[in-house]
Protein backbone atom coordinates (compact mmCIF):
# COMPACT_ATOMS: atom_id res chain seq x y z
CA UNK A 1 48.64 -11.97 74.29
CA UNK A 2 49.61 -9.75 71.31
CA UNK A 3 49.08 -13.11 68.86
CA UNK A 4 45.38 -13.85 70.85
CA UNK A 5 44.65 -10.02 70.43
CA UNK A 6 44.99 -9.76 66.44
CA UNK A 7 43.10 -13.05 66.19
CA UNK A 8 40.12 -11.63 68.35
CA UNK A 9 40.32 -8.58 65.95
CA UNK A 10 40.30 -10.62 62.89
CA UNK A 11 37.11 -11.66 63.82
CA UNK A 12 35.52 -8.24 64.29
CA UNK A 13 34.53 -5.19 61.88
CA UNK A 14 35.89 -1.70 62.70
CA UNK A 15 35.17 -0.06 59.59
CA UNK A 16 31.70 -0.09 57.64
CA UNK A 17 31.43 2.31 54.45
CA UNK A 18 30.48 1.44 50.79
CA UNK A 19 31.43 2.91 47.35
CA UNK A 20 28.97 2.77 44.60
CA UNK A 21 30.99 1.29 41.68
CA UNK A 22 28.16 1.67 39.25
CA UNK A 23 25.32 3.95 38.49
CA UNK A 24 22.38 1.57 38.49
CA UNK A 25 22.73 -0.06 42.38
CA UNK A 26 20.10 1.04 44.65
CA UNK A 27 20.34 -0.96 47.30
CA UNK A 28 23.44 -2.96 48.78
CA UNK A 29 23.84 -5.16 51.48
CA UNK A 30 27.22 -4.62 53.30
CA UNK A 31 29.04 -7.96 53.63
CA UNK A 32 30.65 -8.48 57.08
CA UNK A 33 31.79 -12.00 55.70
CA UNK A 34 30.52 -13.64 58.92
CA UNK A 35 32.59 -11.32 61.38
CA UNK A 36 30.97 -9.33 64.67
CA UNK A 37 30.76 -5.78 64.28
CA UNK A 38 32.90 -4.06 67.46
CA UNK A 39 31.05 -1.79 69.43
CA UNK A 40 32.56 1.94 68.46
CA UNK A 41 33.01 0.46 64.55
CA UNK A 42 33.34 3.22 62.10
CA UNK A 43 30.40 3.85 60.15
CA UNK A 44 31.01 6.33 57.14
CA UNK A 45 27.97 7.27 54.96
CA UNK A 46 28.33 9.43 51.84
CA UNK A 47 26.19 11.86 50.39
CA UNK A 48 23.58 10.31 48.49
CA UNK A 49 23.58 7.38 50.77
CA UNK A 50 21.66 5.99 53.67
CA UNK A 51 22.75 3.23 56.21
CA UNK A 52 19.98 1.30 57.73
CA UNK A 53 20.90 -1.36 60.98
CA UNK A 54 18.70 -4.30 60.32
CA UNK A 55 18.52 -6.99 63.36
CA UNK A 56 17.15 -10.27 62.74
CA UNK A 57 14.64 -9.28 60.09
CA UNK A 58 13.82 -6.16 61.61
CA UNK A 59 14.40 -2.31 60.68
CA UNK A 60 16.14 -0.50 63.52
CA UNK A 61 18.44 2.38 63.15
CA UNK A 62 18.34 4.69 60.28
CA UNK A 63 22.02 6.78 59.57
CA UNK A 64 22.14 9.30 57.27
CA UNK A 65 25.38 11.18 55.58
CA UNK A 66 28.19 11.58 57.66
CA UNK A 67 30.66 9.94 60.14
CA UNK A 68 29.43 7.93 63.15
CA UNK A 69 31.14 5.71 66.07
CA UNK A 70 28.80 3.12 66.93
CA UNK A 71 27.20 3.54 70.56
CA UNK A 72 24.06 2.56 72.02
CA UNK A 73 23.62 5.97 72.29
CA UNK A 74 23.29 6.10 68.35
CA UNK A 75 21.40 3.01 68.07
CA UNK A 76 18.31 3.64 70.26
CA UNK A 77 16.45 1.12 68.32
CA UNK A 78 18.66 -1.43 68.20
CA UNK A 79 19.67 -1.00 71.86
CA UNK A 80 16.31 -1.78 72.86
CA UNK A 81 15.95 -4.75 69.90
CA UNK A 82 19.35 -6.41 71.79
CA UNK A 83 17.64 -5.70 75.11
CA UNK A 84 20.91 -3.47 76.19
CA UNK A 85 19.14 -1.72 79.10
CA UNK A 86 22.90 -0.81 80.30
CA UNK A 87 25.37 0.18 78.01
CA UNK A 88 27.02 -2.57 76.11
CA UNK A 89 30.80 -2.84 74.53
CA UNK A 90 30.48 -6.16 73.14
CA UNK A 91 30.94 -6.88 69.33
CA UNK A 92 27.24 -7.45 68.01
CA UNK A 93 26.06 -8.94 64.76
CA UNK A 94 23.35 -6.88 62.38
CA UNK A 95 23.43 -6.42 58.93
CA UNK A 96 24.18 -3.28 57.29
CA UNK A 97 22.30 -1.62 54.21
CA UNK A 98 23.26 1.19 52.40
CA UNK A 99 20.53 2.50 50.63
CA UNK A 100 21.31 4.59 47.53
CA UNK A 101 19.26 7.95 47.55
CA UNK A 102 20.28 10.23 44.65
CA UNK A 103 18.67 10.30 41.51
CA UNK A 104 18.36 7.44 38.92
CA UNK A 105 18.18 9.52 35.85
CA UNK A 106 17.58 9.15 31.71
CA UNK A 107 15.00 6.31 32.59
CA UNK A 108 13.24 5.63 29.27
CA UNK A 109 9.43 4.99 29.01
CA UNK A 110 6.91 4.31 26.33
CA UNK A 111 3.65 2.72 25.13
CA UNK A 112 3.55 0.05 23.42
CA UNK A 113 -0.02 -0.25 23.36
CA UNK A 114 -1.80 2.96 22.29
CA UNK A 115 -3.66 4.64 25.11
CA UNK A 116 -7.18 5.91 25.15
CA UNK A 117 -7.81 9.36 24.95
CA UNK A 118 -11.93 11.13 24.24
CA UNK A 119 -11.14 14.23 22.44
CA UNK A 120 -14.08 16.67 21.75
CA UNK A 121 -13.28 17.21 18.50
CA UNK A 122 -12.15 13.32 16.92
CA UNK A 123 -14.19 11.51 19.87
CA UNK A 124 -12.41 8.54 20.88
CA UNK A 125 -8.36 8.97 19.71
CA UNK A 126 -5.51 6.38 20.28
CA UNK A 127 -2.24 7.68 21.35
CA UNK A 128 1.36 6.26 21.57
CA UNK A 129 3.78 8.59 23.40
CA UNK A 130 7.61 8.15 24.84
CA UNK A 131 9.63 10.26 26.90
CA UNK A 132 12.26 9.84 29.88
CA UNK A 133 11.90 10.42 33.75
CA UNK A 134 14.36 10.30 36.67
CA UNK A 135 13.46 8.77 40.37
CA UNK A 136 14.70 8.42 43.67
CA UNK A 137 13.91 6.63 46.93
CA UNK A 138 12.05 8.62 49.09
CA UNK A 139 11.69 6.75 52.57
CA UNK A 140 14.28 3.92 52.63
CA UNK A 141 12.24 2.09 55.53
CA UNK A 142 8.99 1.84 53.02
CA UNK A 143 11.24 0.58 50.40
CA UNK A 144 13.27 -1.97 52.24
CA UNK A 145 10.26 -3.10 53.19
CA UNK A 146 7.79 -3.37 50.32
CA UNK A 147 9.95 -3.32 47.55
CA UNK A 148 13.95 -4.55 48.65
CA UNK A 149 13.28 -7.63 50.65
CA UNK A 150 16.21 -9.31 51.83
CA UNK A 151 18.40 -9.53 48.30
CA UNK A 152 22.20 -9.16 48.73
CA UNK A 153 22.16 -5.92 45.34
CA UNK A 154 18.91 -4.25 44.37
CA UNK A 155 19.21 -2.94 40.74
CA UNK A 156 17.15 -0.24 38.45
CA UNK A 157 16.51 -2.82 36.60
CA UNK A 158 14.08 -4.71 39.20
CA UNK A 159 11.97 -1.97 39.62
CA UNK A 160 11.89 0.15 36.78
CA UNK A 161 9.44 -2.43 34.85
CA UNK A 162 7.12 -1.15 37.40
CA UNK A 163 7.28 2.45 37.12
CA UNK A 164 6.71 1.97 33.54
CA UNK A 165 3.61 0.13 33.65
CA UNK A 166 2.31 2.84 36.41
CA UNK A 167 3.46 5.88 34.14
CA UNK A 168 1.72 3.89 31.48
CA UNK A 169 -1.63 3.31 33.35
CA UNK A 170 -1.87 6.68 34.45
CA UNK A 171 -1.10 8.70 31.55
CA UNK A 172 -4.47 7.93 29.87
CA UNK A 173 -6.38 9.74 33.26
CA UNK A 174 -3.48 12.46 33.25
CA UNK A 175 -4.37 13.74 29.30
CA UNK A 176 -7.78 13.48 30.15
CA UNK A 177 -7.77 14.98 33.23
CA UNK A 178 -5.53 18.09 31.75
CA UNK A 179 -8.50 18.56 28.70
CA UNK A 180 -5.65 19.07 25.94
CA UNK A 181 -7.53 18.81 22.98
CA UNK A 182 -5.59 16.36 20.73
CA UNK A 183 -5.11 18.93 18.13
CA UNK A 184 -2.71 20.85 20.88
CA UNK A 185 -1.16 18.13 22.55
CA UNK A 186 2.34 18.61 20.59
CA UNK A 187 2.54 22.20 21.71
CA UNK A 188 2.37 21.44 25.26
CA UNK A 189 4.16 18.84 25.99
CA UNK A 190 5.55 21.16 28.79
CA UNK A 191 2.82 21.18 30.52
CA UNK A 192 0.88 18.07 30.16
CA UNK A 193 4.65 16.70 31.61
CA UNK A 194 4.20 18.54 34.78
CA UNK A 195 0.61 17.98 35.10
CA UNK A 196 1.23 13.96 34.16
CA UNK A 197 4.40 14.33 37.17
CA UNK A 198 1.76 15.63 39.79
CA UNK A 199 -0.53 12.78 39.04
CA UNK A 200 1.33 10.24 38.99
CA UNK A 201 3.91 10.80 41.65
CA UNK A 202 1.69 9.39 44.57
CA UNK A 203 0.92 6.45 42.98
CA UNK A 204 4.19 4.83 43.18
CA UNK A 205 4.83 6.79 47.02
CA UNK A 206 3.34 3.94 48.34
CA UNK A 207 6.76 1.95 47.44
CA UNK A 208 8.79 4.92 49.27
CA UNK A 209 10.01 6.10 45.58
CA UNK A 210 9.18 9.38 43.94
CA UNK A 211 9.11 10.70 40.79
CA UNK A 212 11.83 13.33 40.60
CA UNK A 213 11.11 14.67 36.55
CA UNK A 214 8.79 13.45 34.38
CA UNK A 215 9.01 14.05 30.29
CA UNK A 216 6.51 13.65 27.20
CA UNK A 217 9.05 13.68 24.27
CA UNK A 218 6.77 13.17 21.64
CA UNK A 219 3.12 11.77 21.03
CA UNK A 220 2.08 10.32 17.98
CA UNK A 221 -1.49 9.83 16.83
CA UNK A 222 -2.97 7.36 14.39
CA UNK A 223 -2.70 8.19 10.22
CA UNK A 224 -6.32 8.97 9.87
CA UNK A 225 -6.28 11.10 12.75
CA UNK A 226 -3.03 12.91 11.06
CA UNK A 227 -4.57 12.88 7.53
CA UNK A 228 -7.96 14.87 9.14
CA UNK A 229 -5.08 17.33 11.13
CA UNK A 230 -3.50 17.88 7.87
CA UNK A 231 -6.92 18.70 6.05
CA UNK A 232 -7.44 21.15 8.68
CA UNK A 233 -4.15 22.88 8.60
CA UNK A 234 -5.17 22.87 4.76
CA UNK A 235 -8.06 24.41 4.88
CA UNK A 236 -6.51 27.50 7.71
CA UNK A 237 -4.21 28.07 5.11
CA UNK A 238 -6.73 28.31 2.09
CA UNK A 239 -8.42 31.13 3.93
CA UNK A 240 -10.74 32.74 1.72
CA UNK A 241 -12.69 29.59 0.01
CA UNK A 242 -14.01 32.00 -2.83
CA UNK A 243 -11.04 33.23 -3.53
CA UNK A 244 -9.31 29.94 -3.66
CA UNK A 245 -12.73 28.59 -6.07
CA UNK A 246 -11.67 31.23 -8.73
CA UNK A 247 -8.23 30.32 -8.47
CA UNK A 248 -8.62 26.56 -9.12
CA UNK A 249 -11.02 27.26 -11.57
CA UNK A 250 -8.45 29.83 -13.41
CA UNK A 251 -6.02 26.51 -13.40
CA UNK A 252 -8.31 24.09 -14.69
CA UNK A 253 -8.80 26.76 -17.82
CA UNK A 254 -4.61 26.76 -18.10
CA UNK A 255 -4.28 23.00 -18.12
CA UNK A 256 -7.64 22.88 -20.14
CA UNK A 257 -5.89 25.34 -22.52
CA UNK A 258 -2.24 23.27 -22.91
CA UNK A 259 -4.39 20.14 -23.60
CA UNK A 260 -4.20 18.39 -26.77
CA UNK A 261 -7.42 18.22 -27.24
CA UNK A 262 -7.77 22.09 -27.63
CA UNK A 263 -11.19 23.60 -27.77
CA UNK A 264 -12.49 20.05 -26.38
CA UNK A 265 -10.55 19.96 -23.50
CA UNK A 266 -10.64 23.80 -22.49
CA UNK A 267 -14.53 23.59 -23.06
CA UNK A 268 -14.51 20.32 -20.41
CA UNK A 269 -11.69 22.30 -17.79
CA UNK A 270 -13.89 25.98 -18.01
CA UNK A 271 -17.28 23.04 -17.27
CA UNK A 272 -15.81 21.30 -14.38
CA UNK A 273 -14.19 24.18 -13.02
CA UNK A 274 -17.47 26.15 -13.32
CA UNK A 275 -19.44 23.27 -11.61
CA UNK A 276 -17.05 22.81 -9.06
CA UNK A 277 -17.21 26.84 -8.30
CA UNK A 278 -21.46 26.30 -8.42
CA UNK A 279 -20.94 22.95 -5.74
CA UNK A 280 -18.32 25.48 -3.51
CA UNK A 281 -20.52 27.57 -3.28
CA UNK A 282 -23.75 26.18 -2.84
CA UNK A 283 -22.11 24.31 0.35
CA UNK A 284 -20.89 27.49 1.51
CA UNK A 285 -24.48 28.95 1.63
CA UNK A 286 -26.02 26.30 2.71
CA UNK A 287 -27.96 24.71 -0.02
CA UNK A 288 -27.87 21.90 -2.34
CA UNK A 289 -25.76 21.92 -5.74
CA UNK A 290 -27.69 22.24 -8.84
CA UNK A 291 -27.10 18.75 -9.79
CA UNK A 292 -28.64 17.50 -6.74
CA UNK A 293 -31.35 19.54 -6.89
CA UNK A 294 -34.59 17.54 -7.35
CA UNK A 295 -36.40 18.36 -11.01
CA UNK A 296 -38.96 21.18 -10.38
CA UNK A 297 -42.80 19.49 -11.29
CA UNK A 298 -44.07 20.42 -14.62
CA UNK A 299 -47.58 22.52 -14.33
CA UNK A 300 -50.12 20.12 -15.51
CA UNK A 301 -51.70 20.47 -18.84
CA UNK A 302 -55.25 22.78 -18.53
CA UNK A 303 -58.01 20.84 -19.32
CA UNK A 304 -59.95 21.94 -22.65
CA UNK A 305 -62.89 21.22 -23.76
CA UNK A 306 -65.35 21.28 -27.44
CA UNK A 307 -66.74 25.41 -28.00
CA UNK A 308 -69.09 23.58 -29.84
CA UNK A 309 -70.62 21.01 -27.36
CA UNK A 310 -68.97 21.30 -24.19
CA UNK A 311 -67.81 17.91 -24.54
CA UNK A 312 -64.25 17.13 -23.28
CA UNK A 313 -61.39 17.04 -25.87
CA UNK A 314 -57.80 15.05 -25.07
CA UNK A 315 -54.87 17.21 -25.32
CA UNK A 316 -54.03 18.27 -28.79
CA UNK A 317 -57.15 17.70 -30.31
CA UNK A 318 -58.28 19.75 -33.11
CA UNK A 319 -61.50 17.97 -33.84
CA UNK A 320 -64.38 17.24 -31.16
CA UNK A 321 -64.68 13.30 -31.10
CA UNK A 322 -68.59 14.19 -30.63
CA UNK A 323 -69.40 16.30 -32.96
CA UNK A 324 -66.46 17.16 -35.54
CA UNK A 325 -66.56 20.98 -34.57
CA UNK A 326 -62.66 22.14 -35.26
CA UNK A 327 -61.33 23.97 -32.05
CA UNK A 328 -59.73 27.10 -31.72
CA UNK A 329 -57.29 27.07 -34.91
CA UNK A 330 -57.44 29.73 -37.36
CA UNK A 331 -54.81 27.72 -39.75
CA UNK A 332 -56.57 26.24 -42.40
CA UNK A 333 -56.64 22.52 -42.21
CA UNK A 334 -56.97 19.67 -44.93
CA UNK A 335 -60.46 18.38 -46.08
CA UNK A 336 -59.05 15.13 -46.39
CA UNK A 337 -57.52 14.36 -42.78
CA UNK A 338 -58.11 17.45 -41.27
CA UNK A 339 -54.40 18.37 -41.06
CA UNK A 340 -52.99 21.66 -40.63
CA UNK A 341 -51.68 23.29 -43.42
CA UNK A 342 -49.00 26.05 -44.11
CA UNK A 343 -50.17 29.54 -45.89
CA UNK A 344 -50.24 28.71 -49.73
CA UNK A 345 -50.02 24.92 -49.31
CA UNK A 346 -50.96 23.10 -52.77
CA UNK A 347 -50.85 19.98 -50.66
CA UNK A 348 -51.37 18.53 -47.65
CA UNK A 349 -48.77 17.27 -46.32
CA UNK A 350 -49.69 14.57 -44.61
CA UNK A 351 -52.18 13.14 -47.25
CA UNK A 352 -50.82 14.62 -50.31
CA UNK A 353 -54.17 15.46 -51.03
CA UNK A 354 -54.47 18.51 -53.87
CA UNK A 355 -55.70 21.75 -52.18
């Protein structure tokens, strides 16, 4: 009897417990290697662990941390799955999962695609940004079913492609959402992290997971936008924009002044500094530069006309075309060609006619 007793028990599992071996495992089926398990089996569940009784496909009784002698009064579910109505000492088969519930941590995450942000400063702005965040399962039931299945080992690595692409998707709405402008986004990386946590932590719920930290360690915008953040900072520093005009213009005149070309070149450093001073200026008040200033019209010429005759003369004239009165000239004039001639002339000069 002794023999036929340790053969029965060969065939039956007193003792159920797991010991995570590694630190990505979320989910492991315990292997009974085809034996019964005996009705008031040992069932040992550590901290950061769940046990779930699974009967032919179906979720029954859920154990969490401790020690537990298997009863049908502990397994309500799976009493009534087994149809025990009475109690029942009988080995049973099920299978066993432990369900890993701390906290997966140092998860990396990152764009590689730029995301879409509408800044009201730069308009439409492309981002790239990379950080870490830790997780944990939340409801073992939802994830055994929606996400687990019925593998033997569930790893990180199977579902933390989809957290990424969800963090990924949903960062665009959280910066938009938060109204950062893009020109503060590196000084509050603090916040937009927690904001970004709160908004995307339902959206993987659904797959009994949670987000358990979320962090932005840097965002990175494109060069141009960079270049136009460094003009900026530029000009904050300049300050005073007269001030800074008389500066530049005093350096120009130094460099102008330790030029080869001497006089030349300070004369061409004191001009462009003074027209860059004029264009400064003229932008600060509002108003075109000199150089683009368009040409102010010339008055027109009066209209004159013969004190002899009335008749009208072309500009210049000194003779009326009509009748030959000289206009309005008290310089005396040649009697050849009618030029005008200097005081004390002996000859015209444009004739060369004697006087």
């Amino acid at each position: 009897m002794g023999i036929f007793s340790n053969i029965i028990r060969g065939q039956l599992v007193d003792v159920i417990e797991w010991k995570d071996p590694s630190q990505n495992i979320m989910v492991y089926r315990y292997d009974c290697g085809g034996k019964e398990i005996m009705m008031g089996a040992q069932l040992t569940v550590r901290e950061s662990q769940v046990a779930v009784m699974v009967n032919e496909g179906q979720l029954a009784d859920v154990f969490g941390p401790g020690r537990y002698e298997l009863q049908t009064q502990n397994m309500p579910i799976l009493t009534a799955l087994k149809a025990w109505k009475y109690g029942f000492n009988s080995p049973f088969k099920a299978e066993v999962y432990f369900i890993n519930t701390r906290q997966f941590i140092d998860q990396k995450w990152g764009t590689s695609n730029p995301v879409m942000m509408r800044d009201a400063e730069f308009g439409i702005v492309r981002l790239l940004a990379h950080g870490i965040y830790s997780f944990a399962v939340s409801d073992p039931k939802v994830f055994l079913k929606e996400v687990f299945g019925t593998n033997g080992l569930y790893t990180t690595d199977y579902v933390t492609g989809q957290i990424k692409r969800t963090i990924v998707s949903g960062l665009s709405d959280a910066i938009a959402q938060s109204k950062i402008p893009a020109l503060d986004l590196a000084a509050n990386y603090d916040e937009l992290s927690t904001y970004a946590l709160a908004t995307l932590s339902p959206r993987i719920s659904a797959l009994g997971l949670k987000l358990t930290s979320f962090v932005i360690e840097n965002i990175t915008v494109p060069e141009e936008v960079e270049k136009a953040m460094d003009q900026r900072t530029s000009m904050g520093v300049v300050g005073d924009i007269g001030k800074y005009t008389q500066f530049q213009a005093a350096a120009a005149m130094r460099d102008a002044a330790n030029n080869q070309n001497g006089a030349a070149g300070m004369g061409a450093g004191f001009g462009a500094a003074a027209m860059m001073s004029q264009v400064m200026n003229a932008s600060m008040n509002g108003q075109q530069p000199a150089a683009a200033q368009p040409a102010a019209a010339q008055p027109a010429a009066a209209a004159s006309y013969c004190s002899a005759c009335g008749q009208p003369l072309s500009p210049g004239a000194r003779f009326c075309p009509q009748c030959g009165a000289q206009q309005g000239s008290s310089a005396p004039v040649c009697p050849q060609c009618g030029a005008e001639l200097a005081p004390g002339a002996k000859f015209c000069t444009r004739c060369g006619a004697k006087l």
